[in-house]
Protein backbone atom coordinates (compact mmCIF):
# COMPACT_ATOMS: atom_id res chain seq x y z
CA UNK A 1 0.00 0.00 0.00
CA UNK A 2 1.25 3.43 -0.71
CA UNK A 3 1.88 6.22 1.89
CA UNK A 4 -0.02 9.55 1.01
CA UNK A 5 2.34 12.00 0.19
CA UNK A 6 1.78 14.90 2.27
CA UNK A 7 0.83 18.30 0.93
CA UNK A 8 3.60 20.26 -1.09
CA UNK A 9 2.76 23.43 1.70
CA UNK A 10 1.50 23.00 5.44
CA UNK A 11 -0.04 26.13 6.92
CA UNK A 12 3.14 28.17 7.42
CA UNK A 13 3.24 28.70 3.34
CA UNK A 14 5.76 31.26 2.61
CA UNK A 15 7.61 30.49 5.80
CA UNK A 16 10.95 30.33 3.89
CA UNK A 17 9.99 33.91 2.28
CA UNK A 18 8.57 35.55 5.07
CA UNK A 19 10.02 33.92 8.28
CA UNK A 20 7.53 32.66 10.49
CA UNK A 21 3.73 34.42 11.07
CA UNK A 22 3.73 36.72 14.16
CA UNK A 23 0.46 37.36 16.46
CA UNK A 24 0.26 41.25 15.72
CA UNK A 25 -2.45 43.87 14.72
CA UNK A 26 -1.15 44.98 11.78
CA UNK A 27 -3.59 48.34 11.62
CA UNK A 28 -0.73 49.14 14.36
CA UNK A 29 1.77 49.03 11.56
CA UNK A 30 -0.24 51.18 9.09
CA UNK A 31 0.83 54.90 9.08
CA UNK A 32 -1.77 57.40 9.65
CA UNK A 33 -4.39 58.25 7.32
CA UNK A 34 -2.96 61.29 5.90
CA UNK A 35 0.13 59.58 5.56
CA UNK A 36 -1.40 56.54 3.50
CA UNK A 37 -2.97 59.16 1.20
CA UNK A 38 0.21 60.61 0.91
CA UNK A 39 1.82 57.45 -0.01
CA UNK A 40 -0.83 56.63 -2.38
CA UNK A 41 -0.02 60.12 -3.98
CA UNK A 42 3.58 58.98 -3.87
CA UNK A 43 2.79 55.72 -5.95
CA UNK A 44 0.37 57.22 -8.35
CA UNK A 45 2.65 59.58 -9.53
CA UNK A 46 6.20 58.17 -9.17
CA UNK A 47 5.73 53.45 -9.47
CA UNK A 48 2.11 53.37 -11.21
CA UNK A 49 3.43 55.14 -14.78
CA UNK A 50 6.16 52.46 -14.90
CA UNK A 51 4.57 49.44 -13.99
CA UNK A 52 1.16 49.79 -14.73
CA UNK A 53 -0.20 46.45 -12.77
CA UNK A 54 -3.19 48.18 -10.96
CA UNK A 55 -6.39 49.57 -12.20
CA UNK A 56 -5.84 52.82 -9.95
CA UNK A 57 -9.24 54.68 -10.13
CA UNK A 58 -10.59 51.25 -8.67
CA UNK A 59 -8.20 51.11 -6.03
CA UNK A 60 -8.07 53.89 -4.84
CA UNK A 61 -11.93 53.82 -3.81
CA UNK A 62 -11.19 50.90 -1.94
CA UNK A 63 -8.11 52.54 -0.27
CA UNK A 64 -9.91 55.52 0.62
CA UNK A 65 -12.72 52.56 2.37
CA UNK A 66 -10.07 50.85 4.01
CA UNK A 67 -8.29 54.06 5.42
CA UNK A 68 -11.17 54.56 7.10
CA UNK A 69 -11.20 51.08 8.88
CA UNK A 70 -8.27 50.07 9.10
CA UNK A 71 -9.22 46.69 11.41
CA UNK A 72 -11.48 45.31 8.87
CA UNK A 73 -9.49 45.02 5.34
CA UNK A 74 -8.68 41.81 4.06
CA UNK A 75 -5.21 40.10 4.06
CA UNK A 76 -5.17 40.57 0.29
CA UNK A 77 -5.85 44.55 0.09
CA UNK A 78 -3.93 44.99 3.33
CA UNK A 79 -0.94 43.24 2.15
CA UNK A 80 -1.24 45.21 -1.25
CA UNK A 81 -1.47 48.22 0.74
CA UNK A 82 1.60 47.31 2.80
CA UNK A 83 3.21 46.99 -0.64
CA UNK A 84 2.24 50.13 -1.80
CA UNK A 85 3.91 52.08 0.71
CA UNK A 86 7.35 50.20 0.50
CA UNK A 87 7.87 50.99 -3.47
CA UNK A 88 6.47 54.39 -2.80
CA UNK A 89 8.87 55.10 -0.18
CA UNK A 90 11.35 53.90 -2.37
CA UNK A 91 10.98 56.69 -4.93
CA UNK A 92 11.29 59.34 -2.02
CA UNK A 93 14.27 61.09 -1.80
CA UNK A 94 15.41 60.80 2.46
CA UNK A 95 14.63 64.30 3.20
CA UNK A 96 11.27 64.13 2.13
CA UNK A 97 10.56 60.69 3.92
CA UNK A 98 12.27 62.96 7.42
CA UNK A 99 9.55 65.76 7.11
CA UNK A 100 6.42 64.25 5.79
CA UNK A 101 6.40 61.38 8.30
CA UNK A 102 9.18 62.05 10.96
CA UNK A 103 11.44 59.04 10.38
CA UNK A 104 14.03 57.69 8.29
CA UNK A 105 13.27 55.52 5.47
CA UNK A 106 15.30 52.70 6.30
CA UNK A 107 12.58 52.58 9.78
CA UNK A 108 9.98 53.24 7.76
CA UNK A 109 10.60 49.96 4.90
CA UNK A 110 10.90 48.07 8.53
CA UNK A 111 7.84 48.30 9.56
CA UNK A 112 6.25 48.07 6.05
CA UNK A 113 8.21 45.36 5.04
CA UNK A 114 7.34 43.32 8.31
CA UNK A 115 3.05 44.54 7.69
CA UNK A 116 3.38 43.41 3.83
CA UNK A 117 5.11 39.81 5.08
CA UNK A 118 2.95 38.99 7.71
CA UNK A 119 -0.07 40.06 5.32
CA UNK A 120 1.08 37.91 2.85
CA UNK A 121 1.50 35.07 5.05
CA UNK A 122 -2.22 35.64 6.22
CA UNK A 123 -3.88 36.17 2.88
CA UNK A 124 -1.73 32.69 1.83
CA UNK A 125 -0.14 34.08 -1.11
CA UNK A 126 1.08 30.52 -2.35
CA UNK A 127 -2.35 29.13 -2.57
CA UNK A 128 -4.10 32.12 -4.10
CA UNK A 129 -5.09 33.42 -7.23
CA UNK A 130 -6.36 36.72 -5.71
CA UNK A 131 -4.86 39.59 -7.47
CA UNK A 132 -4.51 41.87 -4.90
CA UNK A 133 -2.49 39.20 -3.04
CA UNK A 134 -0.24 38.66 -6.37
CA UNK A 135 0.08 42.16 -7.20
CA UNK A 136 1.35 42.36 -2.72
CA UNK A 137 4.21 39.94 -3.77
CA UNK A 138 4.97 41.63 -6.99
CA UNK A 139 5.49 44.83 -5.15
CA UNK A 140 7.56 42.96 -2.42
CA UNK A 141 9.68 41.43 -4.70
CA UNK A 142 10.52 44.77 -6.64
CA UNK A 143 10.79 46.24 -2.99
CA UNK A 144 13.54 43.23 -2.39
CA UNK A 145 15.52 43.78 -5.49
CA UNK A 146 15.92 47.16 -4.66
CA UNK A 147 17.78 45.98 -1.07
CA UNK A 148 20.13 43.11 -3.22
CA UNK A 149 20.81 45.62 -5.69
């Protein structure tokens, strides 16, 4: 009789991307509304004309909705979101990142980084076809090339 072969991912998928999922509220790690509109500024105008993944009059609506309640987003959108604000703060020069939101940008990736990662792990980006969730890692992994490179 044959053994069953177990399954090719267990529930800590993306473990060997992301390290290991973390018990935190990640609407602690979101910056503050103002600042995620700034950031979405940021994106429109300096990522979104060169990669041209999202459909941006669509997403914003549901940015503007999940601003708002930060607590009840999905993984996908959330971990999007997360995304969002690491390759826009990659565009931003340091000084700008200093006086818009009072910290360097090395901090704020950190804590961005560590949202997008544990959103990704949550939303179970290698079973998924949602396109939010893909988009998340597409934005992570530009956001990762930038650090090896």
């Amino acid at each position: 009789m044959k053994k069953a072969l177990a399954p090719l991912f267990e529930d800590d998928d993306g473990k060997f991307l992301f390290g290991s999922r973390i018990d935190i509220d990640l609407s602690t790690l979101h910056p503050e509304q103002v600042q995620i509109f700034k950031l979405w500024q940021v994106y429109l105008e300096n990522v979104d004309p060169l990669l041209k993944i999202t459909h941006s009059p669509t997403l914003q609506t549901r940015i503007i909705d999940a601003a708002t309640n930060l607590e009840a987003i999905s993984p996908a959108l959330e971990a999007l979101m997360f995304s969002i604000y690491c390759v826009s703060i990659l565009t931003l020069p340091e000084d700008d990142c200093v006086s818009f939101f009072g910290k360097d940008s090395k901090i704020l990736l950190a804590g961005f980084q560590l949202g997008c990662q544990q959103a990704l792990l949550r939303s179970q980006v290698l079973r998924t076809s949602d396109l939010d969730c893909l988009t998340a890692l597409f934005f992570y992994l530009v956001r990762l090339r930038s650090i090896l490179f």
